[in-house]
Structures are given as structure tokens and as C-alpha cells.
C-alpha atoms as a PDB file:
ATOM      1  CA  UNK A   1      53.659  50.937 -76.956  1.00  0.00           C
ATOM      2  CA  UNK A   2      51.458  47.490 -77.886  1.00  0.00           C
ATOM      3  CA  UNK A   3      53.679  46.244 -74.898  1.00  0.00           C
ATOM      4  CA  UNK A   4      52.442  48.646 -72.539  1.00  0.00           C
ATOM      5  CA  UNK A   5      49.092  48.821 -73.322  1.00  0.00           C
ATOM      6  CA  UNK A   6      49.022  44.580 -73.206  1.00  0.00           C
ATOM      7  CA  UNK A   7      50.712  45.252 -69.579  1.00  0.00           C
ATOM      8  CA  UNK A   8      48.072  47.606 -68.751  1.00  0.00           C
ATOM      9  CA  UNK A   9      45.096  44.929 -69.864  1.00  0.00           C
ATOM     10  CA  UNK A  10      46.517  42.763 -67.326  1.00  0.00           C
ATOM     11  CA  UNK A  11      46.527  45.216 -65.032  1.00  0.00           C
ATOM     12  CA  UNK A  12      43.184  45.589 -65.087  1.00  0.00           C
ATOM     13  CA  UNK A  13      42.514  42.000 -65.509  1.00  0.00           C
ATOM     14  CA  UNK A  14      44.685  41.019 -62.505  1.00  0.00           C
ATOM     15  CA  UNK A  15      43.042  43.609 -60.239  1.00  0.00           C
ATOM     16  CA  UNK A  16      39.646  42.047 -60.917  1.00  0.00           C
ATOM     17  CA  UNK A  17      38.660  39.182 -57.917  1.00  0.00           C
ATOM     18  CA  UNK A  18      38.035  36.071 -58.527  1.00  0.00           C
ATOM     19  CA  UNK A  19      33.811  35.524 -57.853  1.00  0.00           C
ATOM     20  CA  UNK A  20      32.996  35.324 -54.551  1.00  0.00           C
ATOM     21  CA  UNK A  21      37.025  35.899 -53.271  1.00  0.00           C
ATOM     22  CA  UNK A  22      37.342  38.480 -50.584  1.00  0.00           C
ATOM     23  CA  UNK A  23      39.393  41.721 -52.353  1.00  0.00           C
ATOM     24  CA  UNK A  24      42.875  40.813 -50.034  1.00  0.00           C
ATOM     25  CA  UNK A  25      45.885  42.036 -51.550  1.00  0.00           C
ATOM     26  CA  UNK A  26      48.783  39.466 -51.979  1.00  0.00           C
ATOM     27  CA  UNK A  27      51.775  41.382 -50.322  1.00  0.00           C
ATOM     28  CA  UNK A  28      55.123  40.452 -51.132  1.00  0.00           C
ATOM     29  CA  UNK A  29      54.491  40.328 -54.813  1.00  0.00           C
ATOM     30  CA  UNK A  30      56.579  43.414 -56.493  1.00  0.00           C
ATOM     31  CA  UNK A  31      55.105  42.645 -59.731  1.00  0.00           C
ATOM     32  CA  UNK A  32      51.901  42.215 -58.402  1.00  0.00           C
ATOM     33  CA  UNK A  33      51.679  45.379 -56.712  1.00  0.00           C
ATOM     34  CA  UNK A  34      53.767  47.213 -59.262  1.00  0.00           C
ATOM     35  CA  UNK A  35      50.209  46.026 -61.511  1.00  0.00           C
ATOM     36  CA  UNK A  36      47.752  47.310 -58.918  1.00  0.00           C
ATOM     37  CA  UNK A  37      49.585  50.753 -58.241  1.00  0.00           C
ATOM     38  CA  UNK A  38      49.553  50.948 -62.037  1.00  0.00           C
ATOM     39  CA  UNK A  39      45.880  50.185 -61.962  1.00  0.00           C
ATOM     40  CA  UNK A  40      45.505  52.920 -59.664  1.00  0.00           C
ATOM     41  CA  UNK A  41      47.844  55.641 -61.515  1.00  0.00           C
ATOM     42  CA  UNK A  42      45.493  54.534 -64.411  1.00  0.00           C
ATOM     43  CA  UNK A  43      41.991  55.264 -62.322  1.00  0.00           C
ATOM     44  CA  UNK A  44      43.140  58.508 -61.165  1.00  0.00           C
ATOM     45  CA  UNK A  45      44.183  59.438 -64.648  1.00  0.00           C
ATOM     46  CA  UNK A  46      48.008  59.736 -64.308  1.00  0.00           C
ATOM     47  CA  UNK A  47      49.251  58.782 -67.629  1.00  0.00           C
ATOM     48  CA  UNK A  48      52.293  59.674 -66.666  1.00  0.00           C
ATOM     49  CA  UNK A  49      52.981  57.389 -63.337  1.00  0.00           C
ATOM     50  CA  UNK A  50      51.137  54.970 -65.648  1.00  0.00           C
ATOM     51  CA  UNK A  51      53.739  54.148 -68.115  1.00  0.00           C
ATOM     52  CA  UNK A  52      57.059  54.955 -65.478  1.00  0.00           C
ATOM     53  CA  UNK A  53      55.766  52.260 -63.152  1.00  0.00           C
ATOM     54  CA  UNK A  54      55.037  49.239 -66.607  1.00  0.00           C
ATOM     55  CA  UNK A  55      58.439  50.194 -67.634  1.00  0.00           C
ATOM     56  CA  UNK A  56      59.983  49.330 -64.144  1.00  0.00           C
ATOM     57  CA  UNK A  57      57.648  46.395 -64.299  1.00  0.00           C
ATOM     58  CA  UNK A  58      58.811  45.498 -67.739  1.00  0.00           C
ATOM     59  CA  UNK A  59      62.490  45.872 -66.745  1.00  0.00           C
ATOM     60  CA  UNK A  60      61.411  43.334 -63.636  1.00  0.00           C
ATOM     61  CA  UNK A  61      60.494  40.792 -66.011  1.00  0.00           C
ATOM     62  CA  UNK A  62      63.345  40.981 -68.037  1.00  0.00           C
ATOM     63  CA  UNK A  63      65.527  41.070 -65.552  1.00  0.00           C
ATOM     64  CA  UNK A  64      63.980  37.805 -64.283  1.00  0.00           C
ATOM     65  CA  UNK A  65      64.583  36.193 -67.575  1.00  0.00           C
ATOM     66  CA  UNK A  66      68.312  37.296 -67.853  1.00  0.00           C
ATOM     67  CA  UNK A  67      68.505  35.454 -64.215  1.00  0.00           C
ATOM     68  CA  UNK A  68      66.945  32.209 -66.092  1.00  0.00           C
ATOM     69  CA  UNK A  69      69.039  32.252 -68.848  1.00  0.00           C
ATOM     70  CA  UNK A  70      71.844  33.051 -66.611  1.00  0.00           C
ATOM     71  CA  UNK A  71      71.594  29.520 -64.705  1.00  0.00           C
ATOM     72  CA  UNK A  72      71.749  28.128 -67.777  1.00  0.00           C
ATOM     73  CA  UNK A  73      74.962  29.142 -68.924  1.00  0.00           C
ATOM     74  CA  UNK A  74      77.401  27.867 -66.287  1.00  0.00           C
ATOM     75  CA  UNK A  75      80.541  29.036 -65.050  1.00  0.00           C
ATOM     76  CA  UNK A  76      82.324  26.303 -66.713  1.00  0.00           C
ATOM     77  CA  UNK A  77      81.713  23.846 -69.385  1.00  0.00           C
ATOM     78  CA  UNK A  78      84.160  20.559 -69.624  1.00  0.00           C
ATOM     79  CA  UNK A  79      87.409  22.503 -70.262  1.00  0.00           C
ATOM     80  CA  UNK A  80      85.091  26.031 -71.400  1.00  0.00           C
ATOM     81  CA  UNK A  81      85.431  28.714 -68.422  1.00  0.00           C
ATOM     82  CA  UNK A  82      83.378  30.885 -68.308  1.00  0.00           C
ATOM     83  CA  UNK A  83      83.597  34.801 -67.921  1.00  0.00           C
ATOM     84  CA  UNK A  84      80.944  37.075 -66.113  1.00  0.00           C
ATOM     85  CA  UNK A  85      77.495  37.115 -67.692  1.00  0.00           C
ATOM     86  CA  UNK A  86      76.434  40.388 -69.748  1.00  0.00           C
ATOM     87  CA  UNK A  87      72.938  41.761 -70.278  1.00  0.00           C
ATOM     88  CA  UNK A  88      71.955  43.144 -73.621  1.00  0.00           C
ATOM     89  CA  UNK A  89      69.224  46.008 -73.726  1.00  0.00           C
ATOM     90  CA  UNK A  90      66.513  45.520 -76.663  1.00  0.00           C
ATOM     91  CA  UNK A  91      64.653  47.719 -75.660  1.00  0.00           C
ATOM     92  CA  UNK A  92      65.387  49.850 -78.741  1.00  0.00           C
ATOM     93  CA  UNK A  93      64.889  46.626 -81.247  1.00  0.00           C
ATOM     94  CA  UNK A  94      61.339  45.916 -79.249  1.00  0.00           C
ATOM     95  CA  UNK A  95      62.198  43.986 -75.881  1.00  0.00           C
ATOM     96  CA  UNK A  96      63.467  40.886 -74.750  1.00  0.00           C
ATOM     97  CA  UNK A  97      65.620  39.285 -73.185  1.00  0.00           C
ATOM     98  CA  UNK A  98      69.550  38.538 -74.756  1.00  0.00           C
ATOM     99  CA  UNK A  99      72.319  37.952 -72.172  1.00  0.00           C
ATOM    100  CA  UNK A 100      75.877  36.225 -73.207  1.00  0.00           C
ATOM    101  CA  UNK A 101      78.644  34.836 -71.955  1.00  0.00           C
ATOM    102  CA  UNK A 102      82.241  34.645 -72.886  1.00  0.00           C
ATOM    103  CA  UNK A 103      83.876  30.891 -72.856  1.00  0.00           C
ATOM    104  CA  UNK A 104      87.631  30.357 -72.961  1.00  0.00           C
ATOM    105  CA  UNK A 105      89.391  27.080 -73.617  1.00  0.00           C
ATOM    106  CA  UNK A 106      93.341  27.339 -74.239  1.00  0.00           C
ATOM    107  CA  UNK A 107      93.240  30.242 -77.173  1.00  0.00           C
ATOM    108  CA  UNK A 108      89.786  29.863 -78.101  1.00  0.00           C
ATOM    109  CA  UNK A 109      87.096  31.967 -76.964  1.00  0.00           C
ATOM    110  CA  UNK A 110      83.792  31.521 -77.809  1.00  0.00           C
ATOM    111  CA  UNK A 111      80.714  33.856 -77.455  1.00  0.00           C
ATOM    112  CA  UNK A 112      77.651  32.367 -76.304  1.00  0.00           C
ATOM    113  CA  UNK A 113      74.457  34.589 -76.571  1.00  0.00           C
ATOM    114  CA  UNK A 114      70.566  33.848 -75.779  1.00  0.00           C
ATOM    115  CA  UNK A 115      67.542  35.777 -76.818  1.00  0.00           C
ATOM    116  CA  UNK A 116      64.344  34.950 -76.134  1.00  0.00           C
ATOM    117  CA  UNK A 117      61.116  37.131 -76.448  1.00  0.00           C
ATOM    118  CA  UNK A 118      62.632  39.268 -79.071  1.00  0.00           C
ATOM    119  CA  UNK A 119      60.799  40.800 -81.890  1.00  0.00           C
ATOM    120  CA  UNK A 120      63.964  40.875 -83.658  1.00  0.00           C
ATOM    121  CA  UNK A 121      64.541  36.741 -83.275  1.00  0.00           C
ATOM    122  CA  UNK A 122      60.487  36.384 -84.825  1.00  0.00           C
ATOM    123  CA  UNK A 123      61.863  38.166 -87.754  1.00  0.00           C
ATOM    124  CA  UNK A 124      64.815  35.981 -88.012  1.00  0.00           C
ATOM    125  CA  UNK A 125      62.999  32.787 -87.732  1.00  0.00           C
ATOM    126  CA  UNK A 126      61.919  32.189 -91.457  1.00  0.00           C
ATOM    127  CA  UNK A 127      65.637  32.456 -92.404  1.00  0.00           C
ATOM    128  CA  UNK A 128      66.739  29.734 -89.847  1.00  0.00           C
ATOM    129  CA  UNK A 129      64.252  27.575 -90.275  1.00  0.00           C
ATOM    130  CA  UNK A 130      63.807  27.201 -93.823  1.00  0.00           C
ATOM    131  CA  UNK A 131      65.233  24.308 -95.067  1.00  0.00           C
ATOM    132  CA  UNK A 132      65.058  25.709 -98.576  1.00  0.00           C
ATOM    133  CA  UNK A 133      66.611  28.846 -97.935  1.00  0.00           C
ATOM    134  CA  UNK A 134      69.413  26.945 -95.801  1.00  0.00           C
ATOM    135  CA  UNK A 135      70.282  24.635 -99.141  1.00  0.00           C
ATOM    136  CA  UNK A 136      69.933  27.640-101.687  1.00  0.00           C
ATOM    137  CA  UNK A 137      72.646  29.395 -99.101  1.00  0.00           C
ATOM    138  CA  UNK A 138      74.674  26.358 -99.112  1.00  0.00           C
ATOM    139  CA  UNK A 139      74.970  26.910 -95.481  1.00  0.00           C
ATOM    140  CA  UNK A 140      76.772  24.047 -93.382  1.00  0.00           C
ATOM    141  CA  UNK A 141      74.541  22.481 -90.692  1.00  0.00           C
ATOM    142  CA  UNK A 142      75.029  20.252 -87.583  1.00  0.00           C
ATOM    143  CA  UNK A 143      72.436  18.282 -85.795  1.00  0.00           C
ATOM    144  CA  UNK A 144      72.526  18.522 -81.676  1.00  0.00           C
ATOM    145  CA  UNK A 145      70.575  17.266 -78.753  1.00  0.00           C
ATOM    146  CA  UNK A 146      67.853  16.826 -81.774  1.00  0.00           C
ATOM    147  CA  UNK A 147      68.585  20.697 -83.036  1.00  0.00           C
ATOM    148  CA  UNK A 148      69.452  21.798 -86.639  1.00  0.00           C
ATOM    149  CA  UNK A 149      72.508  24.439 -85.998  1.00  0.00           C
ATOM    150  CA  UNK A 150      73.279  26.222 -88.883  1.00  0.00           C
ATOM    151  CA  UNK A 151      76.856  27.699 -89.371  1.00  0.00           C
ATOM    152  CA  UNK A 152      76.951  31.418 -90.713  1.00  0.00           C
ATOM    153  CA  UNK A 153      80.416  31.935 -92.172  1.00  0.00           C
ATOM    154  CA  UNK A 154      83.524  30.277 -90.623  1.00  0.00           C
ATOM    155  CA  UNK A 155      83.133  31.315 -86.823  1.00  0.00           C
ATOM    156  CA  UNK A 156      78.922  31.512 -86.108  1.00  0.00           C
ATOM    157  CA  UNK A 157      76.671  29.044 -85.432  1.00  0.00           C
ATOM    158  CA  UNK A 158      72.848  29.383 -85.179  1.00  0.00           C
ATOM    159  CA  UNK A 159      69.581  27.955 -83.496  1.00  0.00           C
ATOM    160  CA  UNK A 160      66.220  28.234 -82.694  1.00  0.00           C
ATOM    161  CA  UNK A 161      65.458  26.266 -80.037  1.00  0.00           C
ATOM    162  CA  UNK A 162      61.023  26.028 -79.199  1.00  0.00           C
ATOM    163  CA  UNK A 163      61.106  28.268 -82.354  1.00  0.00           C
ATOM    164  CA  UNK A 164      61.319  31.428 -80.096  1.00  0.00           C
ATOM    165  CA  UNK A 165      64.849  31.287 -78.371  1.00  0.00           C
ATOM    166  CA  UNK A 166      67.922  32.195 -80.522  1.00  0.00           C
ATOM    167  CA  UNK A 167      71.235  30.872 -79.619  1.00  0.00           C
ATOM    168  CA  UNK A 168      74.188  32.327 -81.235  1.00  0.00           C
ATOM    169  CA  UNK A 169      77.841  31.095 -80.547  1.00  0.00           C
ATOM    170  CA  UNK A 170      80.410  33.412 -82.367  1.00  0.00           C
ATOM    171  CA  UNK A 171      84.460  32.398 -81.937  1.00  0.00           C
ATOM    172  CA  UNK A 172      87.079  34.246 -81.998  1.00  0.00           C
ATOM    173  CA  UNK A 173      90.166  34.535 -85.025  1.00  0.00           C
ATOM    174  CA  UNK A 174      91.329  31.078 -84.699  1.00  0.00           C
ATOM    175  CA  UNK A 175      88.048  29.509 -83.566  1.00  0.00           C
ATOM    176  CA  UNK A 176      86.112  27.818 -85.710  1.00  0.00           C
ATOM    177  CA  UNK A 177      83.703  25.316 -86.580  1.00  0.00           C
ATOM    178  CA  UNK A 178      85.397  22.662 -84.573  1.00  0.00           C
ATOM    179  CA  UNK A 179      85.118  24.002 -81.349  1.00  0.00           C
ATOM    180  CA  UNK A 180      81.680  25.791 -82.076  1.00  0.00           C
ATOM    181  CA  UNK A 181      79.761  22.171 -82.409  1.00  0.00           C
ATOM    182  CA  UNK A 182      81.825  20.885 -79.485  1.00  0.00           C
ATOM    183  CA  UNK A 183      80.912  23.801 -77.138  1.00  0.00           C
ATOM    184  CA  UNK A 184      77.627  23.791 -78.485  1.00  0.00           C
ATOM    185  CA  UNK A 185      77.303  19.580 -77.726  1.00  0.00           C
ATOM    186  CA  UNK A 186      77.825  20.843 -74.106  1.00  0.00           C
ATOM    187  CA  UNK A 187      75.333  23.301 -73.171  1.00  0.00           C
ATOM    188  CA  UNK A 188      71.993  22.232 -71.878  1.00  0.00           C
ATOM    189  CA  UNK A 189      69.572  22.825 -74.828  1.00  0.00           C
ATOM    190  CA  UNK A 190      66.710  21.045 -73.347  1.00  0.00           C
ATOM    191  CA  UNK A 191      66.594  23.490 -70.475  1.00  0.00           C
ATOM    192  CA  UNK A 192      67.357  26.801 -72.931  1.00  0.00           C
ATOM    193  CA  UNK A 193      64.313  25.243 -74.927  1.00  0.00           C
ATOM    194  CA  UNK A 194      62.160  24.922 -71.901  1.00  0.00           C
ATOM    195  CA  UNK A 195      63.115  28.589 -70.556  1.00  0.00           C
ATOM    196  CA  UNK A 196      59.689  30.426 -69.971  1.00  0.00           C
END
């Protein structure tokens, strides 16, 4: 609901003219005139039509970041194919944006998952960042491309990349640590951390 209402302020903000600027409607836009029709719902007191058309504009945005993330996870890594991407829905943990990706090399497979602008990854953050908590755990870590990755069991790694994007890499029985680091040595986390 805090989302909506924050989608709604700009909204209101974005249907506002710059001073002096002639009142012209940029056509084209979806998002832009998804905001001004939900302006107008608003105005005319439609509640209703209100929060339909921010939830479509909502789904736009995360749809757009799934597409980002997407382009980041390549159809093949050095020796890693990869299989067709998958969108997760948060919108029952919050919102956000988590899409994966499946990466086979011989008889390991390895799971490689993004989510960014999650509620659920702020929550997670003090646990993977800590170092103190990490030691006390007596969790294994691995530096790459500059990045602490933190192994969770046998067959996870972890990382918070721009402390707001979780990356989580989970193998398959028979895949383990290994081939977790080398996968992860191969994806682009400069451009993961960068994602907007």
C-alpha cells in the first residue's frame, strides 16, 4: 500500500508543468500516461481505476527490470549454457524484481538468481554483511571482482552487490563450491552492481 500511495505522489508530481512549460503531453510514454490517467482516475474520485491502473504500472516497471537483469545473465558463460530465463513474483513478500537462470556445464547445474528492490533482500542485508556474524557462523567466504561471497552450506553462495542487489547461485547434488566461485568469477558483477 506505501508503494502505491508513493506511485500516486508521483503521479501528481509528474502531472505538474514545469514553470512557464506549455501543458503538452509526451505521447509514446506508457508509463507516463499510465501516471496521468491515474492522476485523472484520482481527480474524478475513482479509487478503484486508481489502484488497477499503479498496479499495471508497477508490473511495467518490474517487468523492465527483469529485462535488465535478463541481459545480464547470458545465454552462455565459458562452458555454462544457459537455460530460458524465469521471473519470480514478490509481490506477496513486498515487490521487486528476482529473475534466475539455470546454467549447465557437463553434470553440473547451477542456479543463478537476482533480486533487486526487494524488501525481503533489505532484511537480509545485516546477515550478509556483517563481518561478525559471518566469523561467529564460521561461514566460508570468497572474494570476486572486489565482492565478499559468502558460502551457505555446501552448494549456495551469497552477495550483495551496491548493498541492494542479492545474487544467489545454488548447485545442484554434485555441485559444489568449486564450480560455484568459478561460475560466479564469470558473470559480470560490475554491470549487476550498476543495474538501476
Amino acid at each position: 500500500m506505501k508503494l502505491i500511495a508513493k506511485l500516486l505522489a508521483i503521479a501528481v508530481i509528474s502531472s505538474i508543468p514545469p514553470l512557464g512549460a506549455k501543458d503538452v503531453p509526451i505521447k509514446g510514454d506508457p508509463f507516463e500516461e499510465g501516471m496521468r490517467q491515474a492522476y485523472a482516475d484520482y481527480r474524478k474520485g475513482d479509487s478503484e481505476a486508481v489502484t488497477a491502473k499503479l498496479r499495471e504500472l508497477l508490473k511495467l516497471m518490474e517487468d523492465k527490470g527483469a529485462a535488465k537483469v535478463g541481459g545480464i545473465l547470458p545465454d552462455s558463460l565459458n562452458g555454462w549454457k544457459g537455460e530460458s530465463l524465469k521471473n519470480d513474483d514478490l509481490g506477496v513478500v513486498g515487490g521487486g524484481v528476482a529473475v534466475s537462470r539455470n546454467y549447465v556445464s557437463g553434470k553440473h547445474e547451477i542456479t543463478v538468481k537476482v533480486t533487486k528492490d526487494a524488501p525481503v533482500v533489505k532484511q537480509l542485508l545485516p546477515l550478509l554483511t556483517n563481518q561478525d556474524l559471518i566469523r561467529l557462523s564460521n561461514r566460508k567466504t570468497h572474494l570476486i571482482s572486489g565482492e565478499t561471497a559468502i558460502m551457505d552450506g555446501e552448494r549456495k553462495l551469497q552477495m550483495v552487490l551496491d548493498g541492494r542487489i542479492l545474487l544467489e547461485m545454488t548447485g545442484s547434488v554434485g555441485t559444489g563450491e568449486k564450480e560455484l566461485v568459478d561460475l560466479a568469477r564469470k558473470l559480470d558483477l560490475r554491470a549487476l552492481a550498476k543495474m538501476k
